[in-house]
C-alpha atoms as a PDB file:
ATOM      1  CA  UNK A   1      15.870   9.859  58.058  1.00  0.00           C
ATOM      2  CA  UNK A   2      16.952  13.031  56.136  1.00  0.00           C
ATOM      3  CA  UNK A   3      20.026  14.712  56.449  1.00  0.00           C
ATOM      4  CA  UNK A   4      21.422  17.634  55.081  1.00  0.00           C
ATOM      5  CA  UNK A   5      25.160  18.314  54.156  1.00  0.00           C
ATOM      6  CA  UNK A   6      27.472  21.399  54.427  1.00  0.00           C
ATOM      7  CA  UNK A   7      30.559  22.718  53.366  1.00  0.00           C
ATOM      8  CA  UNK A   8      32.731  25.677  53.330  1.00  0.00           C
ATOM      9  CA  UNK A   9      35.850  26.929  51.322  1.00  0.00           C
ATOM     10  CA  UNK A  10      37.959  26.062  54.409  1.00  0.00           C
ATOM     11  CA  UNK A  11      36.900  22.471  53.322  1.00  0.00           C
ATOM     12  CA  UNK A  12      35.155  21.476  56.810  1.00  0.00           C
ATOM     13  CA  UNK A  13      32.524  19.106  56.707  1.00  0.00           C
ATOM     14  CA  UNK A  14      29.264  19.406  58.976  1.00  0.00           C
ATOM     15  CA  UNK A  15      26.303  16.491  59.189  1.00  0.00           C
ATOM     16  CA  UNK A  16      23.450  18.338  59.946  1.00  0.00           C
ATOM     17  CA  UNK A  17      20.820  16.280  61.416  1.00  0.00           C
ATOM     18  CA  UNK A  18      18.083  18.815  61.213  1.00  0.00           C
ATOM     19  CA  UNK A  19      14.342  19.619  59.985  1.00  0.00           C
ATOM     20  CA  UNK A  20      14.108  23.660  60.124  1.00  0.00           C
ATOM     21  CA  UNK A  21      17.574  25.803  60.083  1.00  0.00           C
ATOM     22  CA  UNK A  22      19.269  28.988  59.133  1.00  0.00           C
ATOM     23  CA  UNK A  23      22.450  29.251  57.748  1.00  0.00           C
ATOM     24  CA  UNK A  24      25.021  32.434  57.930  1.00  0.00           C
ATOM     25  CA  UNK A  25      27.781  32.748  56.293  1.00  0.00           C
ATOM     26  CA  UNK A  26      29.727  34.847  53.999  1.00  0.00           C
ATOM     27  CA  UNK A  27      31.643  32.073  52.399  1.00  0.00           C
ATOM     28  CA  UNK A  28      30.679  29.103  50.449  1.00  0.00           C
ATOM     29  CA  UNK A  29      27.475  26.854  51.343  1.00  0.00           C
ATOM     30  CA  UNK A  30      26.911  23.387  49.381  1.00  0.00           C
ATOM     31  CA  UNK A  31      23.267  21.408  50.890  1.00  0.00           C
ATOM     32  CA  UNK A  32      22.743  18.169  49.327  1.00  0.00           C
ATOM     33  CA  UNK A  33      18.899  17.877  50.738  1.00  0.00           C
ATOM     34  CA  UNK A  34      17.055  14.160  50.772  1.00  0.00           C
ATOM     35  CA  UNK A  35      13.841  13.579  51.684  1.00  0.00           C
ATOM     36  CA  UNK A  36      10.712  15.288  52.264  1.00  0.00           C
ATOM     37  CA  UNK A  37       8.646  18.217  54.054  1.00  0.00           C
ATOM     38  CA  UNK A  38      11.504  20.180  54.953  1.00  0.00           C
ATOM     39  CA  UNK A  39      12.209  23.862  55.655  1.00  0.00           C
ATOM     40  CA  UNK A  40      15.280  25.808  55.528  1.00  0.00           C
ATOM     41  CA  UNK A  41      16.936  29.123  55.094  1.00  0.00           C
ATOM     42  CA  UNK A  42      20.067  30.382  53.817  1.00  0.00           C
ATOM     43  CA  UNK A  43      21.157  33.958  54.513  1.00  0.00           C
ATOM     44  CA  UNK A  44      24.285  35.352  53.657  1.00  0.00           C
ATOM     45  CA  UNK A  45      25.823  39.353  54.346  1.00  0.00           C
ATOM     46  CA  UNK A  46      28.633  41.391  53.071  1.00  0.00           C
ATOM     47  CA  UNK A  47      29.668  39.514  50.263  1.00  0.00           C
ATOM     48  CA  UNK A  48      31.193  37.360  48.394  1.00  0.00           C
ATOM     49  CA  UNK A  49      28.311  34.719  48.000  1.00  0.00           C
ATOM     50  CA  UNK A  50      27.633  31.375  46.707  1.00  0.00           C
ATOM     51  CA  UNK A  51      25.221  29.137  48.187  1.00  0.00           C
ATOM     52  CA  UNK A  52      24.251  25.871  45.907  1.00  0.00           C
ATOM     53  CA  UNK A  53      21.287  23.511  46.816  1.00  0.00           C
ATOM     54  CA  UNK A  54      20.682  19.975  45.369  1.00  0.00           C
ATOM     55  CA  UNK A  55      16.900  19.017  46.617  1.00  0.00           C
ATOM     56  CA  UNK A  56      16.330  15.278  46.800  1.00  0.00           C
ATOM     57  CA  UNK A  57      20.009  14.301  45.906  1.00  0.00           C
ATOM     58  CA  UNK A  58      19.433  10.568  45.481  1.00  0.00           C
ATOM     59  CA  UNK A  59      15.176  10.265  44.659  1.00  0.00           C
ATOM     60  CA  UNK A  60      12.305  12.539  43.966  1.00  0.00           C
ATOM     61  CA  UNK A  61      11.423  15.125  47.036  1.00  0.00           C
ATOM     62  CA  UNK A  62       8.415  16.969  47.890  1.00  0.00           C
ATOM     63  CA  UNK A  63       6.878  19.719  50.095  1.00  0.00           C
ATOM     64  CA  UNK A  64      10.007  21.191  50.989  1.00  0.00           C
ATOM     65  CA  UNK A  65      10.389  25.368  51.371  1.00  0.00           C
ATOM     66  CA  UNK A  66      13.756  26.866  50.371  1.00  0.00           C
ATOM     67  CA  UNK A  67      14.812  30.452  50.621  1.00  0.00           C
ATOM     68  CA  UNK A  68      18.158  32.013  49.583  1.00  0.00           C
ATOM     69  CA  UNK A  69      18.867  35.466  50.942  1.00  0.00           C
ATOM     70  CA  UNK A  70      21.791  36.866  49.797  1.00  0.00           C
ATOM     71  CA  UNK A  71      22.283  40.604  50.748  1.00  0.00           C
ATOM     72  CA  UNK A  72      24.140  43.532  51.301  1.00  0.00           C
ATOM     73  CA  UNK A  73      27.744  44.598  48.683  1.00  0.00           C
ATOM     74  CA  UNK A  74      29.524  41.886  47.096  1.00  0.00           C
ATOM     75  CA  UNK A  75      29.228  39.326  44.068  1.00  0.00           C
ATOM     76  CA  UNK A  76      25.963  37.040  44.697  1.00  0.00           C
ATOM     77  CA  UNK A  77      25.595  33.277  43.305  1.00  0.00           C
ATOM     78  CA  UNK A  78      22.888  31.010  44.005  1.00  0.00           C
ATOM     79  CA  UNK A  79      22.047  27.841  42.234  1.00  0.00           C
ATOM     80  CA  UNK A  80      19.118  25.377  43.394  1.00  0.00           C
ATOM     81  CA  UNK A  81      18.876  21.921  41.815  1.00  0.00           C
ATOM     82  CA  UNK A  82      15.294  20.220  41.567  1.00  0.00           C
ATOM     83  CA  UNK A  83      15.869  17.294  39.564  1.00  0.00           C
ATOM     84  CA  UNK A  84      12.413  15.421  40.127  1.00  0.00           C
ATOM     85  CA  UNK A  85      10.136  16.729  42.797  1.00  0.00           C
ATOM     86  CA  UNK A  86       6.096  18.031  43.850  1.00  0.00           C
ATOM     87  CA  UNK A  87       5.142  20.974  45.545  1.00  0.00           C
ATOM     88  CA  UNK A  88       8.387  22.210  46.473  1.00  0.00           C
ATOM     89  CA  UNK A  89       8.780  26.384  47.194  1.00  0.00           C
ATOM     90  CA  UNK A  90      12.040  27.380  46.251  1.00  0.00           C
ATOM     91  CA  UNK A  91      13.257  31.791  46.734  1.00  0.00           C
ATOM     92  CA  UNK A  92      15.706  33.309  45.714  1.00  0.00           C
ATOM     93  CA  UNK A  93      16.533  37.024  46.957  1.00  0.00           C
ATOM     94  CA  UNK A  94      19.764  39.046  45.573  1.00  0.00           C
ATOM     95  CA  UNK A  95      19.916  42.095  47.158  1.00  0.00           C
ATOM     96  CA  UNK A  96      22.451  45.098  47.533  1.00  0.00           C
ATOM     97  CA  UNK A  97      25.746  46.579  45.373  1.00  0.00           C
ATOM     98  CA  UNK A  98      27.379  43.512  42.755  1.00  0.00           C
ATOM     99  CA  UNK A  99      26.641  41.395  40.476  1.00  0.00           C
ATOM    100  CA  UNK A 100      23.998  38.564  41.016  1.00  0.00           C
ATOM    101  CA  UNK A 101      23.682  35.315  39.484  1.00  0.00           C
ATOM    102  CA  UNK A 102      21.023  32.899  39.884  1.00  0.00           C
ATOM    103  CA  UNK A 103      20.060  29.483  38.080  1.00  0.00           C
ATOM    104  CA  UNK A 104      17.701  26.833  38.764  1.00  0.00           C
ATOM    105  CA  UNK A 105      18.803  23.545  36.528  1.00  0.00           C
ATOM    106  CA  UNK A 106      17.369  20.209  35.954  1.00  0.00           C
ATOM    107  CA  UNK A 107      13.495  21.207  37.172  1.00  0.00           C
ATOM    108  CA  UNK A 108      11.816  18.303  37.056  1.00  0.00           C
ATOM    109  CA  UNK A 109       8.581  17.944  38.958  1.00  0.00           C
ATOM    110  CA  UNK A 110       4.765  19.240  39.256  1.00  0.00           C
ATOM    111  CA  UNK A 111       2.813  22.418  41.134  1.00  0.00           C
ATOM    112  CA  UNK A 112       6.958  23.840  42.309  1.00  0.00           C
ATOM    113  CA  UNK A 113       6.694  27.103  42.888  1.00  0.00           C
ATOM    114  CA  UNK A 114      10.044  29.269  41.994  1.00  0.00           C
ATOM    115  CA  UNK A 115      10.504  32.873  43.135  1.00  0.00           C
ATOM    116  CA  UNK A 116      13.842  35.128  41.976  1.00  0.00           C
ATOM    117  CA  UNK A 117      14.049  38.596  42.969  1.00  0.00           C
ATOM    118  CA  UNK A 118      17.565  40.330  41.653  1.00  0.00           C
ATOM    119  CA  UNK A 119      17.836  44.101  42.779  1.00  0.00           C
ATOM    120  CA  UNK A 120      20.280  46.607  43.551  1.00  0.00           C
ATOM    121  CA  UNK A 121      23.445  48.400  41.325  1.00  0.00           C
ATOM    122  CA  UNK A 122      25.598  45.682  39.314  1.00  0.00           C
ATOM    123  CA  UNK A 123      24.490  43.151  36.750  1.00  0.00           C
ATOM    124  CA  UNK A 124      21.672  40.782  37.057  1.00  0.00           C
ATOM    125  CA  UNK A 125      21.023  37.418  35.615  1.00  0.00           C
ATOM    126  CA  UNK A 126      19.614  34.060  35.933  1.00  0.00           C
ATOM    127  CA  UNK A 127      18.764  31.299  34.254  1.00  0.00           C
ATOM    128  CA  UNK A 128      15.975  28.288  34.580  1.00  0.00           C
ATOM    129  CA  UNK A 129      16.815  24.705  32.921  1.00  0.00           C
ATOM    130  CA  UNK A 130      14.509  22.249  32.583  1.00  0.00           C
ATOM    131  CA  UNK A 131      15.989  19.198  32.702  1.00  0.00           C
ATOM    132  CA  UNK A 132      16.140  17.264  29.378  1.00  0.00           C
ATOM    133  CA  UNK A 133      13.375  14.877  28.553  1.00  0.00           C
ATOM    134  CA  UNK A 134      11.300  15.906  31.242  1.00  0.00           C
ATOM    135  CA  UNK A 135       7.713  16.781  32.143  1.00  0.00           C
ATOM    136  CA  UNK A 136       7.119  19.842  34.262  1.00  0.00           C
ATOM    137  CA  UNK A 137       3.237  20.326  35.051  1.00  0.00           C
ATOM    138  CA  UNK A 138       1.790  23.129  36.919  1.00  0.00           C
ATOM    139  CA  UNK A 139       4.824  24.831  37.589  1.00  0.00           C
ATOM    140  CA  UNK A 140       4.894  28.532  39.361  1.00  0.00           C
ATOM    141  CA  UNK A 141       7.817  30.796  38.314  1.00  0.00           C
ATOM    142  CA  UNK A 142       7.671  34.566  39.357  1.00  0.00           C
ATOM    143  CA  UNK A 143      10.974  36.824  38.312  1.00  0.00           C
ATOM    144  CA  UNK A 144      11.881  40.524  39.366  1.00  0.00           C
ATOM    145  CA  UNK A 145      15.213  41.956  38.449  1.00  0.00           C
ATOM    146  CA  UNK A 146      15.373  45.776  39.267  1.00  0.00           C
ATOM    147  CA  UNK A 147      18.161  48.146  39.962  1.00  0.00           C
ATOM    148  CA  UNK A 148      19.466  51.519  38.602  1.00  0.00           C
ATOM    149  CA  UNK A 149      22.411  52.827  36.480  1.00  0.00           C
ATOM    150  CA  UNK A 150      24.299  49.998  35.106  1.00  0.00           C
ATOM    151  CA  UNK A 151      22.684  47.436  36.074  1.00  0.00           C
ATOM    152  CA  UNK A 152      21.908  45.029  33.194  1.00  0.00           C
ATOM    153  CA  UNK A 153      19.846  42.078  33.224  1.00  0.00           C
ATOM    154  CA  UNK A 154      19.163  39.077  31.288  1.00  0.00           C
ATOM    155  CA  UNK A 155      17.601  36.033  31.774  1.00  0.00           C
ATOM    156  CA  UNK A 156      17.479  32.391  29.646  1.00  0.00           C
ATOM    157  CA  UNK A 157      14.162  30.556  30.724  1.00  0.00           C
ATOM    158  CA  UNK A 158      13.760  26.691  29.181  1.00  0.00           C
ATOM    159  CA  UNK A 159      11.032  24.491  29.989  1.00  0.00           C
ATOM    160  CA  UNK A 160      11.028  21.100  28.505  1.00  0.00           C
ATOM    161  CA  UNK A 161       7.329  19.009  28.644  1.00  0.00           C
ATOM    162  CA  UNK A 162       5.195  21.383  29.745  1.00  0.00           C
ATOM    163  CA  UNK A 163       1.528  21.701  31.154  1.00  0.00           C
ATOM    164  CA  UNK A 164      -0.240  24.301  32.372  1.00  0.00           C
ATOM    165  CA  UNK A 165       2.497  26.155  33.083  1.00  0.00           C
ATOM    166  CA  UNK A 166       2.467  30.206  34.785  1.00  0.00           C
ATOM    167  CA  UNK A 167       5.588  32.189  33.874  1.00  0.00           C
ATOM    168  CA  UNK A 168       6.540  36.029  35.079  1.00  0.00           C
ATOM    169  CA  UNK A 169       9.562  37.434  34.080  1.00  0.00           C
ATOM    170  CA  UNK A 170       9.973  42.134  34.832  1.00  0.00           C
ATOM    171  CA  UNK A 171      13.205  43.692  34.309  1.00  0.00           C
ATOM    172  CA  UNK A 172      13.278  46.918  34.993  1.00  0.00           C
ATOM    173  CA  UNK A 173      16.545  49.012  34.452  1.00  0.00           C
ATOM    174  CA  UNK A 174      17.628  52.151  32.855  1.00  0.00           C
ATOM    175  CA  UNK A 175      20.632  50.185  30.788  1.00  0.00           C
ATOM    176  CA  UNK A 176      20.003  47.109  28.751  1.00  0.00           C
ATOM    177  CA  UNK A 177      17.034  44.667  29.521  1.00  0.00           C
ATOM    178  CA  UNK A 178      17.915  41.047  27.513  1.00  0.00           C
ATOM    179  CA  UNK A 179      16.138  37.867  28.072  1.00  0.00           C
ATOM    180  CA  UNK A 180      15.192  34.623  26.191  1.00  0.00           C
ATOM    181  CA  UNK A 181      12.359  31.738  26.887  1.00  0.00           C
ATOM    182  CA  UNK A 182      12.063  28.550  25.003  1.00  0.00           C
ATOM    183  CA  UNK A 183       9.084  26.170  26.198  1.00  0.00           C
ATOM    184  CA  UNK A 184       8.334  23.041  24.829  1.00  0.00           C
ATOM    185  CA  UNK A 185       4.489  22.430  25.442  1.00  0.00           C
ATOM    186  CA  UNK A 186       3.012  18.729  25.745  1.00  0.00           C
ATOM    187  CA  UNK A 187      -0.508  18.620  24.364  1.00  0.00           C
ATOM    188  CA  UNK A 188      -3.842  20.292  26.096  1.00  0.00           C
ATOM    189  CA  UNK A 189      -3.192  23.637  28.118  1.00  0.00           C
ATOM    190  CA  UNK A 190       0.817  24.974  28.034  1.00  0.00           C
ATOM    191  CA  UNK A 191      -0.389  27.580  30.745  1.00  0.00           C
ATOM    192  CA  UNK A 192       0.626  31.301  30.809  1.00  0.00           C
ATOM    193  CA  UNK A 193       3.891  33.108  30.218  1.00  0.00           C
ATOM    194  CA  UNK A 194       4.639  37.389  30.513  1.00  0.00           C
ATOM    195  CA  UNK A 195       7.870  39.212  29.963  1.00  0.00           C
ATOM    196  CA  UNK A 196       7.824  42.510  31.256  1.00  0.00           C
ATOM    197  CA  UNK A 197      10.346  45.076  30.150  1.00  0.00           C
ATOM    198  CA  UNK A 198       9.907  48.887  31.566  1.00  0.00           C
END
């Protein structure tokens, strides 16, 4: 059985007991996510945001689809958790006026793919964690961060054991562009990595 658990900064609890599902909310959303082939979407409006996702909380998970839509003014925060897991789709889309923050820590796993898109006025940044002493094979990460006057990005990208790899990172601002990738590659084919600035 999976289940799926919620909280918000009122400190209610909610056991969902759900396969597919959308989430709204403009305050704080914690999932703890076990098992596999699941499907979910979190989208939160007018600001504040912080939505956090831990996928297969207890053992490895696979086949799941997780989106993050965080829109509209106000700060953005979204953090997603893969700590050992196959063919899992995980998005992330920061949209609107305010600063947005994304990570994605501890990736552990084979053939995830990992989408971020950061746009709008305010600061941008996120940051991708590999976690330590793992092996990451065939891994899909695809980055936009866009936005006008002011709005600085940066990025930190670290992949730990890695095969065969594909890696796009494009900034794109009129103010300071900053970003960083370390990638430890195993032996054989370490794939293909691109940082765009414009």
């Amino acid at each position: 059985w999976k289940y799926y658990y919620y909280s918000y900064t009122k400190m209610k609890y909610f056991l969902l007991l759900l396969i597919s599902t959308s989430v709204y909310a403009t305050d704080n959303i914690y999932i703890d996510q076990i098992g596999d082939n699941n499907t979910f979407t979190i989208t939160q409006q007018d600001g504040p945001h912080y939505a956090s996702v831990i996928i297969g909380k207890t053992s490895a998970s696979d086949n799941n689809n997780i989106t993050i839509e965080q829109k509209d003014p106000g700060t953005k925060n979204a953090s997603v958790e893969l700590t050992s897991g196959i063919n899992n789709t995980i998005g992330i889309l920061q949209q609107g006026i305010g600063n947005h923050t994304a990570s994605i820590l501890n990736l552990s796993g084979s053939s995830n793919g990992i989408s971020i898109n950061q746009s709008g006025a305010g600061s941008h940044s996120f940051a991708l964690q590999g976690g330590t002493g793992t092996t990451n094979s065939g891994n899909t990460i695809s980055a936009t961060q866009s936005g006008g006057i002011g709005a600085e990005k940066s990025f930190s990208l670290t992949l730990n054991g890695t095969s065969g790899a594909t890696v796009d990172v494009t900034q794109t601002s009129n103010t300071s562009n900053t970003g960083s990738m370390t990638i430890q590659c195993l032996s054989g084919s370490c794939g293909s990595y691109s940082y765009i600035r414009q």
